[in-house]
C-alpha atoms as a PDB file:
ATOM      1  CA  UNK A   1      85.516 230.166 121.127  1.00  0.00           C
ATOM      2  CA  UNK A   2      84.742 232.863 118.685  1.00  0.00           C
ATOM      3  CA  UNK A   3      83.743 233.722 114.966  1.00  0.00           C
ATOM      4  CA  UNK A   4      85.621 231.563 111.609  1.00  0.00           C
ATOM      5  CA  UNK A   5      88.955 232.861 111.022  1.00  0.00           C
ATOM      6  CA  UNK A   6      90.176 233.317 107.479  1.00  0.00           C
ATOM      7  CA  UNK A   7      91.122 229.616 106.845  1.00  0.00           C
ATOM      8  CA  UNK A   8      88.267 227.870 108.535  1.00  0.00           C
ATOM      9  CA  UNK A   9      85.592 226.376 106.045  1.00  0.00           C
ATOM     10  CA  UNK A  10      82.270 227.972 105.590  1.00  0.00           C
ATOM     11  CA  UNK A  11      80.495 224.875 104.216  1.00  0.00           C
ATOM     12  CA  UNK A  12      80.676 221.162 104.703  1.00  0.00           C
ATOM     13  CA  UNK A  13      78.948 218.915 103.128  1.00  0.00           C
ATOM     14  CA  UNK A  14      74.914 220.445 103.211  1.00  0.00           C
ATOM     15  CA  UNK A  15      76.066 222.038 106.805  1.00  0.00           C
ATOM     16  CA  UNK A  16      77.093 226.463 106.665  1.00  0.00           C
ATOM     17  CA  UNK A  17      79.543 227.312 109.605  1.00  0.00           C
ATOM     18  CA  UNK A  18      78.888 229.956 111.965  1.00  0.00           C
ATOM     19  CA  UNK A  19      82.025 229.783 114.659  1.00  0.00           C
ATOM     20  CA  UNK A  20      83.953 227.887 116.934  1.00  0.00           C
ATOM     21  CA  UNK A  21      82.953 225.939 119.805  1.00  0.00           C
ATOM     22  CA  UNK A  22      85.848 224.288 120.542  1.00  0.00           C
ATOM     23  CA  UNK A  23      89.634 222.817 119.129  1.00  0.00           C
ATOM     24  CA  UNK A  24      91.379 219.702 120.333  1.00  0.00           C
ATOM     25  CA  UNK A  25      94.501 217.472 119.388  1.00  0.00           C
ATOM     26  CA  UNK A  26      92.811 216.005 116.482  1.00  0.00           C
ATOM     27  CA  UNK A  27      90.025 218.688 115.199  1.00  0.00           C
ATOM     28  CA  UNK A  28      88.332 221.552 115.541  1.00  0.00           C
ATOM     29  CA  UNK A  29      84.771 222.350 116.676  1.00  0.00           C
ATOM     30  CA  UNK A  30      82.667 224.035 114.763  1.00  0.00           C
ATOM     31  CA  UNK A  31      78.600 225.545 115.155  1.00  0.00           C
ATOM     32  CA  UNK A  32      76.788 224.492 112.206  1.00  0.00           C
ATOM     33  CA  UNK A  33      72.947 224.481 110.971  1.00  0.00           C
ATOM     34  CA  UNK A  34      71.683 222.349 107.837  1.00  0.00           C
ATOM     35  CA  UNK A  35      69.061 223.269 104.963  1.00  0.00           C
ATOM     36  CA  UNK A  36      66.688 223.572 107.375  1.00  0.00           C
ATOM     37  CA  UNK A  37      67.741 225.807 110.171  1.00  0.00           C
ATOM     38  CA  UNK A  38      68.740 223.216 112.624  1.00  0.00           C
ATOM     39  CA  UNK A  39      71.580 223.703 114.653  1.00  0.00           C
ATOM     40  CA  UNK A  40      74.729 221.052 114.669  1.00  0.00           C
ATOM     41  CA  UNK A  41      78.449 220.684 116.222  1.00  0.00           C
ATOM     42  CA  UNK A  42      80.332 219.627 113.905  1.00  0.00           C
ATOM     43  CA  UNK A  43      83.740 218.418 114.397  1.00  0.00           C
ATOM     44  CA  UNK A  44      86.251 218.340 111.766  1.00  0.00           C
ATOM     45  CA  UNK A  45      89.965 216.688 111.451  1.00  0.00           C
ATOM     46  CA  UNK A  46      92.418 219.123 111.773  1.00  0.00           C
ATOM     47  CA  UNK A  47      94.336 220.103 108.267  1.00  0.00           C
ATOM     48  CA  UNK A  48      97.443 218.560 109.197  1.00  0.00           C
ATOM     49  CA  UNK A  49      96.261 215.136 109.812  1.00  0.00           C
ATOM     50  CA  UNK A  50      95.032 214.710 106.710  1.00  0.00           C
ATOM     51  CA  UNK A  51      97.262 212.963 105.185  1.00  0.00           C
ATOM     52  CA  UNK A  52      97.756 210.580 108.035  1.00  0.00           C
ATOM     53  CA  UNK A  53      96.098 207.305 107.949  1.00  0.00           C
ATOM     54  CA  UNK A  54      96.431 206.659 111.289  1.00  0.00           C
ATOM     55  CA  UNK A  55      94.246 209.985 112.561  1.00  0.00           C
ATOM     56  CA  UNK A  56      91.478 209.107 109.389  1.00  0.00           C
ATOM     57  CA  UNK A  57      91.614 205.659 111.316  1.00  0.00           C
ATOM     58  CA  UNK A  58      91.069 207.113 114.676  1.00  0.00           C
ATOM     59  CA  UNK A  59      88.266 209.400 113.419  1.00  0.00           C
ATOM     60  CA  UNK A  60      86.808 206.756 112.326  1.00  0.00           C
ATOM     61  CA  UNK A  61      86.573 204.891 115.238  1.00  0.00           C
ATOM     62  CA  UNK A  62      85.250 207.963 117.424  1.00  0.00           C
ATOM     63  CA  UNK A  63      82.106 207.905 114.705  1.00  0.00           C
ATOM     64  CA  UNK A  64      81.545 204.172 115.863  1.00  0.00           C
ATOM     65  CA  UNK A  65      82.085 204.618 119.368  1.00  0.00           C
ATOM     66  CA  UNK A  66      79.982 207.844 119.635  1.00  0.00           C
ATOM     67  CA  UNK A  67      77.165 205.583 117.982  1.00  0.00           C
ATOM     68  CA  UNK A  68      77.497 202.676 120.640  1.00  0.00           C
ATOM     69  CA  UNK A  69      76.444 204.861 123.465  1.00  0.00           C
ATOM     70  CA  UNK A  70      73.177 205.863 124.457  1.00  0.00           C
ATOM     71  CA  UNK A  71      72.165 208.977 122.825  1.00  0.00           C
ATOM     72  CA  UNK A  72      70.965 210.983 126.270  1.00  0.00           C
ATOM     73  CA  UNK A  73      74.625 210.298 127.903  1.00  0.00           C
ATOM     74  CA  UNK A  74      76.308 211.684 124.738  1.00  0.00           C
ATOM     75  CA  UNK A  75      75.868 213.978 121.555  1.00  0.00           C
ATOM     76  CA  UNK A  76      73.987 212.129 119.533  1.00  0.00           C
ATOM     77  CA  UNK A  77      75.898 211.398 115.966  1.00  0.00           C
ATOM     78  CA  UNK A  78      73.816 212.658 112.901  1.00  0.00           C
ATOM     79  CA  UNK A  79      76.169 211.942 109.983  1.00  0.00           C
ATOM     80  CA  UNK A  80      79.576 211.705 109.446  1.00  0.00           C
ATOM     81  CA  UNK A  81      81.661 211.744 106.069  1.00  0.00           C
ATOM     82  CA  UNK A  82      85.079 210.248 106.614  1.00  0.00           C
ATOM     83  CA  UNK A  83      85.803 211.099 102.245  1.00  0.00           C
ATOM     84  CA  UNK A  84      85.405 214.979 103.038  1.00  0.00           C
ATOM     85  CA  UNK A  85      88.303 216.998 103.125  1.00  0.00           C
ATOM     86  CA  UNK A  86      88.203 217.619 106.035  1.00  0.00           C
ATOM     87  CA  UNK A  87      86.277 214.665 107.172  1.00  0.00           C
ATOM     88  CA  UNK A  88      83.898 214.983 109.564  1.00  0.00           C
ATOM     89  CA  UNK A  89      81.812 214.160 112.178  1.00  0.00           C
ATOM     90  CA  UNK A  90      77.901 216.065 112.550  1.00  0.00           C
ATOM     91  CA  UNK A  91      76.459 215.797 115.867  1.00  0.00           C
ATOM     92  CA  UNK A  92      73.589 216.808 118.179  1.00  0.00           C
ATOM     93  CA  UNK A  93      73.957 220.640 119.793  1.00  0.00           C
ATOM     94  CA  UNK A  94      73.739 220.358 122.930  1.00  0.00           C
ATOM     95  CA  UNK A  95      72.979 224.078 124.594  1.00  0.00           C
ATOM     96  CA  UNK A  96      75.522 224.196 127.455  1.00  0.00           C
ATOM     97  CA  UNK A  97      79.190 224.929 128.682  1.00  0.00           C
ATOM     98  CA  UNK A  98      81.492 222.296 129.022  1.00  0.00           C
ATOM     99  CA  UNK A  99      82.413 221.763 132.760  1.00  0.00           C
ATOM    100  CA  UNK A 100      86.004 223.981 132.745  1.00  0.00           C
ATOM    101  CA  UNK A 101      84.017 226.760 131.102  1.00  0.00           C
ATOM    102  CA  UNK A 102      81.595 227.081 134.280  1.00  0.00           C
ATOM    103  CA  UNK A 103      83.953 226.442 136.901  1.00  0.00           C
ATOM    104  CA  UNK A 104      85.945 229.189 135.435  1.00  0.00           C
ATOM    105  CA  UNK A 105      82.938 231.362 135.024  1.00  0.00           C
ATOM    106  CA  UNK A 106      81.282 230.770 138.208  1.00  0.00           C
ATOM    107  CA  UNK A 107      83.679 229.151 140.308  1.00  0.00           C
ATOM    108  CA  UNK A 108      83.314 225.165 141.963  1.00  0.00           C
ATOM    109  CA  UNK A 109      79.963 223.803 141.817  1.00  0.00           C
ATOM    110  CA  UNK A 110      77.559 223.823 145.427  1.00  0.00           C
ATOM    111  CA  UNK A 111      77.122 220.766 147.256  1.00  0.00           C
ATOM    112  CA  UNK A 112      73.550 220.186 145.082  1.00  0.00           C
ATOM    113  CA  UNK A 113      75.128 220.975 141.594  1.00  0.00           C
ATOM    114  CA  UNK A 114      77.578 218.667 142.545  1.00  0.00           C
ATOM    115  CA  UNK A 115      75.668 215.495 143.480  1.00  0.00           C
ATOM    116  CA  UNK A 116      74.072 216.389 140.641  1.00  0.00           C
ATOM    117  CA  UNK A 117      76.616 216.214 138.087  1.00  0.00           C
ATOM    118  CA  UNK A 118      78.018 213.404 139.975  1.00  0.00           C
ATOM    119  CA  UNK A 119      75.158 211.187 139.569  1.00  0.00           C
ATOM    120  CA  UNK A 120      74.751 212.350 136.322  1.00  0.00           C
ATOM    121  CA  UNK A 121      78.289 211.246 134.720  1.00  0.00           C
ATOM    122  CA  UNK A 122      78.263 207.947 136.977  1.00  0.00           C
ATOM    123  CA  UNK A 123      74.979 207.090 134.666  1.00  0.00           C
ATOM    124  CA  UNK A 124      76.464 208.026 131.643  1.00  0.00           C
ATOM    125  CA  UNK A 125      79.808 206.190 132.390  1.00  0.00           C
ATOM    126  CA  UNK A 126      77.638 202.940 133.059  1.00  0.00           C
ATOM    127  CA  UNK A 127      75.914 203.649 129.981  1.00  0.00           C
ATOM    128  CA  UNK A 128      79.038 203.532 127.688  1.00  0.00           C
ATOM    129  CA  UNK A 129      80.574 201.238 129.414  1.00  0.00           C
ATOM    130  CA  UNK A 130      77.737 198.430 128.886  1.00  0.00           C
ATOM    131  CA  UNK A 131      77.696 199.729 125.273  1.00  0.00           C
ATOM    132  CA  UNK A 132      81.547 198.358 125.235  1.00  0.00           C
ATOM    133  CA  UNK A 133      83.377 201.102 125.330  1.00  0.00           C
ATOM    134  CA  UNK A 134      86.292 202.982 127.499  1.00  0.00           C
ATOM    135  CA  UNK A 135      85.762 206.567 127.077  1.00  0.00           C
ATOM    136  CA  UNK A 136      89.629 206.687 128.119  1.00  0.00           C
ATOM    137  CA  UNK A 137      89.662 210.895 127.692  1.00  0.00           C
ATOM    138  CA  UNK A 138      87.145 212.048 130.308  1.00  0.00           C
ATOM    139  CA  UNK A 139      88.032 215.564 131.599  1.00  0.00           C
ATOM    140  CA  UNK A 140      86.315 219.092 132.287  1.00  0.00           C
ATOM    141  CA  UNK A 141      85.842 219.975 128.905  1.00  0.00           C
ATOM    142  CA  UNK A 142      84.239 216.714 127.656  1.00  0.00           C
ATOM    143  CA  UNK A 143      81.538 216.554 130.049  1.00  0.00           C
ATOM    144  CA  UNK A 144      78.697 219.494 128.721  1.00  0.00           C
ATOM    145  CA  UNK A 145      76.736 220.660 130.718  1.00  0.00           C
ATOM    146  CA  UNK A 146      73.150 220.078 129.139  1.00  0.00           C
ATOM    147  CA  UNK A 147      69.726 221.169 130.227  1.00  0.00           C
ATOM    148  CA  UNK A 148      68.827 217.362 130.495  1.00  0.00           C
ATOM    149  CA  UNK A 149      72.130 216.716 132.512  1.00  0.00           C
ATOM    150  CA  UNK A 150      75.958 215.985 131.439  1.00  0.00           C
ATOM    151  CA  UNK A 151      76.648 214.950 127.871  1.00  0.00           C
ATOM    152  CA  UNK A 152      80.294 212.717 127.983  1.00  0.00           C
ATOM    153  CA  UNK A 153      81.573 214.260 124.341  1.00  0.00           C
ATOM    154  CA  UNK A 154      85.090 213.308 122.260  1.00  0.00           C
ATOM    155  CA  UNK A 155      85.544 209.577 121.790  1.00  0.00           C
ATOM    156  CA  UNK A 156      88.589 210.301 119.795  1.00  0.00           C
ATOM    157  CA  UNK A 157      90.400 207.946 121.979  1.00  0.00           C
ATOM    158  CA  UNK A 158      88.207 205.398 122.820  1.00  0.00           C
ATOM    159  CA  UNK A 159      88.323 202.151 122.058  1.00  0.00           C
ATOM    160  CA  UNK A 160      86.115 198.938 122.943  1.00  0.00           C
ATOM    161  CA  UNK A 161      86.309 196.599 125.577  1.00  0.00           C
ATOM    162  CA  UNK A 162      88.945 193.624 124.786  1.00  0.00           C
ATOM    163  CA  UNK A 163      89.833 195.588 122.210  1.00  0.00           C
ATOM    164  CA  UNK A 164      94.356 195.325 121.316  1.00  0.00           C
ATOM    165  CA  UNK A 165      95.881 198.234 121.549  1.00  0.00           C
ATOM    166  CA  UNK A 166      99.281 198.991 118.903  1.00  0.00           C
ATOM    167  CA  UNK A 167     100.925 201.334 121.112  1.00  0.00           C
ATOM    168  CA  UNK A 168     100.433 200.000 124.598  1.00  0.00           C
ATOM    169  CA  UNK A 169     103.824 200.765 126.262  1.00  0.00           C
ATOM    170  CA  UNK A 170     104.061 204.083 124.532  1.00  0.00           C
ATOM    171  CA  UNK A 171     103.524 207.444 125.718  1.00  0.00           C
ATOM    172  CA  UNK A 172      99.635 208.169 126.013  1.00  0.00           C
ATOM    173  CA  UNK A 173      97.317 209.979 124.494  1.00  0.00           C
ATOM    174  CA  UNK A 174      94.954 211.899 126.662  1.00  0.00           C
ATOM    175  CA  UNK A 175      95.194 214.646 129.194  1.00  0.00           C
ATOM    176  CA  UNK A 176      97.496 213.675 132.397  1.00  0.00           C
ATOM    177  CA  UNK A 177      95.808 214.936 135.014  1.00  0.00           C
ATOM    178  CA  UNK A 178      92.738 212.963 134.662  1.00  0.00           C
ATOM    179  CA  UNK A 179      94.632 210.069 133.636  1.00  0.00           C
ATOM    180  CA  UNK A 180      94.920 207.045 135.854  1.00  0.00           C
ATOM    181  CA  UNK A 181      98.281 205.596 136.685  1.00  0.00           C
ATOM    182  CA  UNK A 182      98.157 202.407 134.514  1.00  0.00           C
ATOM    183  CA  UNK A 183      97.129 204.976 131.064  1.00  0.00           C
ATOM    184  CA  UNK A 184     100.168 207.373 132.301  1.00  0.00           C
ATOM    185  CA  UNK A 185     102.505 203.450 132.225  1.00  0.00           C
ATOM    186  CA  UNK A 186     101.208 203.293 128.543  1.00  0.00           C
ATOM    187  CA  UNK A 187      98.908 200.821 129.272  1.00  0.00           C
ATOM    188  CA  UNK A 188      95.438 200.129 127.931  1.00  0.00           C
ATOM    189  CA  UNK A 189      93.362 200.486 130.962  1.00  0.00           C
ATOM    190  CA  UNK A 190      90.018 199.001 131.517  1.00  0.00           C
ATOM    191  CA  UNK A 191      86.603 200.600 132.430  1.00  0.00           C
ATOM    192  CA  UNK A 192      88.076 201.277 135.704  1.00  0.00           C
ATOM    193  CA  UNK A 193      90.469 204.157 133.713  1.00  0.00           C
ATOM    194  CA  UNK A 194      87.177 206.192 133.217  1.00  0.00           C
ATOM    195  CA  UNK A 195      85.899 205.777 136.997  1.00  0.00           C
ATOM    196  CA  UNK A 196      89.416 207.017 138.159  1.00  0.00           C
ATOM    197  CA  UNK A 197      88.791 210.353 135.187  1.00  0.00           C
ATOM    198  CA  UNK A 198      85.205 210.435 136.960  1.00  0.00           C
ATOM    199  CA  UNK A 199      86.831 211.485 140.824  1.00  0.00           C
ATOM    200  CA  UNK A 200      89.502 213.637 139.321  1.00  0.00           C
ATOM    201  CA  UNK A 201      86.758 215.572 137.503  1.00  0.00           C
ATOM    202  CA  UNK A 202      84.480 215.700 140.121  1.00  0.00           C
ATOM    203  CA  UNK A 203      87.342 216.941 142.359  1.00  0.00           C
ATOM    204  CA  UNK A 204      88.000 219.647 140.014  1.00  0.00           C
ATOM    205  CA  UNK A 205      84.087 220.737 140.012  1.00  0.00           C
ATOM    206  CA  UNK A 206      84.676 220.839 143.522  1.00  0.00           C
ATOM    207  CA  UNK A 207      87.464 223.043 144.002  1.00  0.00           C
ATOM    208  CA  UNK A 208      88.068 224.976 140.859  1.00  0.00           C
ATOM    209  CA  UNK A 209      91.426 222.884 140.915  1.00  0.00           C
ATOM    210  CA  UNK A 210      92.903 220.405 138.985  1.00  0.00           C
ATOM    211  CA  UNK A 211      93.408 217.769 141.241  1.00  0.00           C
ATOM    212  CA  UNK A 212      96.962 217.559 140.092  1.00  0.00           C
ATOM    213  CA  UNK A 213      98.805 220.034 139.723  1.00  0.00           C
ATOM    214  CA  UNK A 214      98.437 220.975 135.733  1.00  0.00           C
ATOM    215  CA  UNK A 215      98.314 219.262 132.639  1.00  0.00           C
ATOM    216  CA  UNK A 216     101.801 217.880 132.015  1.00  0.00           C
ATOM    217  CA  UNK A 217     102.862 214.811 132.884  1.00  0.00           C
ATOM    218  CA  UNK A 218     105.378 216.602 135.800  1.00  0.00           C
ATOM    219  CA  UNK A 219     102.167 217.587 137.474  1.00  0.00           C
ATOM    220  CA  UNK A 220     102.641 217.687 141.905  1.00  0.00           C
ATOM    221  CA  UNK A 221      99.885 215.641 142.764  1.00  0.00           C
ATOM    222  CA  UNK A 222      97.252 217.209 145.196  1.00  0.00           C
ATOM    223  CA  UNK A 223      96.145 213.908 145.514  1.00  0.00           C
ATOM    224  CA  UNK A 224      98.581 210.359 145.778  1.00  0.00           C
ATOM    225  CA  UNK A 225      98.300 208.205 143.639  1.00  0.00           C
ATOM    226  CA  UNK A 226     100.037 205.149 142.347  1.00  0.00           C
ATOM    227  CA  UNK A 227      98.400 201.989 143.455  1.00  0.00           C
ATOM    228  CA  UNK A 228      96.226 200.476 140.691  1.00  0.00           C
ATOM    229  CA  UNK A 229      93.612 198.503 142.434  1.00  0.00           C
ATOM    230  CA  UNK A 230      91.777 202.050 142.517  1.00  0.00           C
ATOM    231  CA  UNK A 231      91.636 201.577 138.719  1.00  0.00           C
ATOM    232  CA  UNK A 232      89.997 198.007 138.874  1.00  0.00           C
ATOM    233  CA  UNK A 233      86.862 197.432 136.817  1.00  0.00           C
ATOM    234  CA  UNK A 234      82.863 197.097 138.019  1.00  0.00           C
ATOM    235  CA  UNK A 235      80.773 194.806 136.429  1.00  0.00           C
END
């Protein structure tokens, strides 16, 4: 993204901030390094949701999903102070452009790269998912691209298995043109929501294209959709 801009914090917690590495709806991405030298991500809640419960709450629960999963399909978590202001979440660097970032630098993946990253995010999927958790927000620029394979990053969304949801028949939160018909109803979605997210991205790696049109929820599909059973959970 670039270097701190005049409002950004230099310091949080024992961690100095060198620059952005990325911004969503509900905080901002930061390069970090403790006492030591090491280098973090750290993710912070954006200033105007502090004073929301609801976004604390959801931060929250992104700190215990991101610790459910297996560390090599995700960023590992290192710390996290929800009492900061901002709070925040410290996790692993990984050393690698998220998916939209190298499709726009160097254009759809080859037929190798592909299979690759295919596999790759299948395994990680399965991972979470036995773990107990829909990732619900899977999309180009939450899948990095890591030496060691694809890291699935953001569970600001997520929420377990089984789990109620308050504002199921409400819009959605998430990105539209990864999500699966039943999240776009306002419904919760099972695993099956994520395997859905896992073809549209792979579609995208494929073609440089979204496979709907944009990111609103007018998008043209390239591809029909409508029918849920293609949402259905695995075991």
């Amino acid at each position: 993204m670039g270097l701190l801009l005049p409002g950004d914090p230099r310091q949080l917690g024992d961690y100095w901030l060198v620059r952005h590495l990325g911004a969503g709806g509900q905080g901002v991405v930061y390069e970090g390094y403790d006492r030591t030298g090491r280098r973090v991500a750290i993710k912070a809640l954006r200033e105007e949701y502090l004073d929301q419960g609801d976004m604390r709450s959801r931060f929250a629960k992104e700190v215990m999903a991101a610790r459910r999963a297996e560390s090599f399909c995700t960023a590992r978590v290192l710390e996290a102070d929800l009492d900061a202001l901002p709070p925040y979440i410290v996790s692993e660097y990984v050393d690698g452009p998220h998916l939209r970032r190298a499709v726009e630098a160097g254009g759809p993946l080859d037929d190798d790269s592909l299979h690759r990253l295919a596999v790759g995010m299948a395994t990680a999927l399965a991972c979470i998912h036995r773990a107990g958790i829909v990732h619900r927000d899977l999309k180009p620029d939450n899948v990095l691209l890591g030496p060691d394979g694809p890291r699935l990053i953001d569970f600001g969304i997520a929420h377990a298995v089984g789990m109620t949801l308050t504002n199921e028949g409400r819009a959605a939160a998430g990105t539209p043109a990864y999500m699966a018909p039943e999240r776009l109803a306002g419904q919760r979605g099972g695993t099956g929501v994520d395997v859905w997210a896992w073809g549209a991205v792979l579609l995208y790696a494929a073609s440089g294209r979204s496979p709907f049109a944009g990111d609103s929820g007018n998008d043209v599909p390239l591809v029909r959709y409508g029918s849920s059973h293609a949402t259905k959970d695995y075991p």
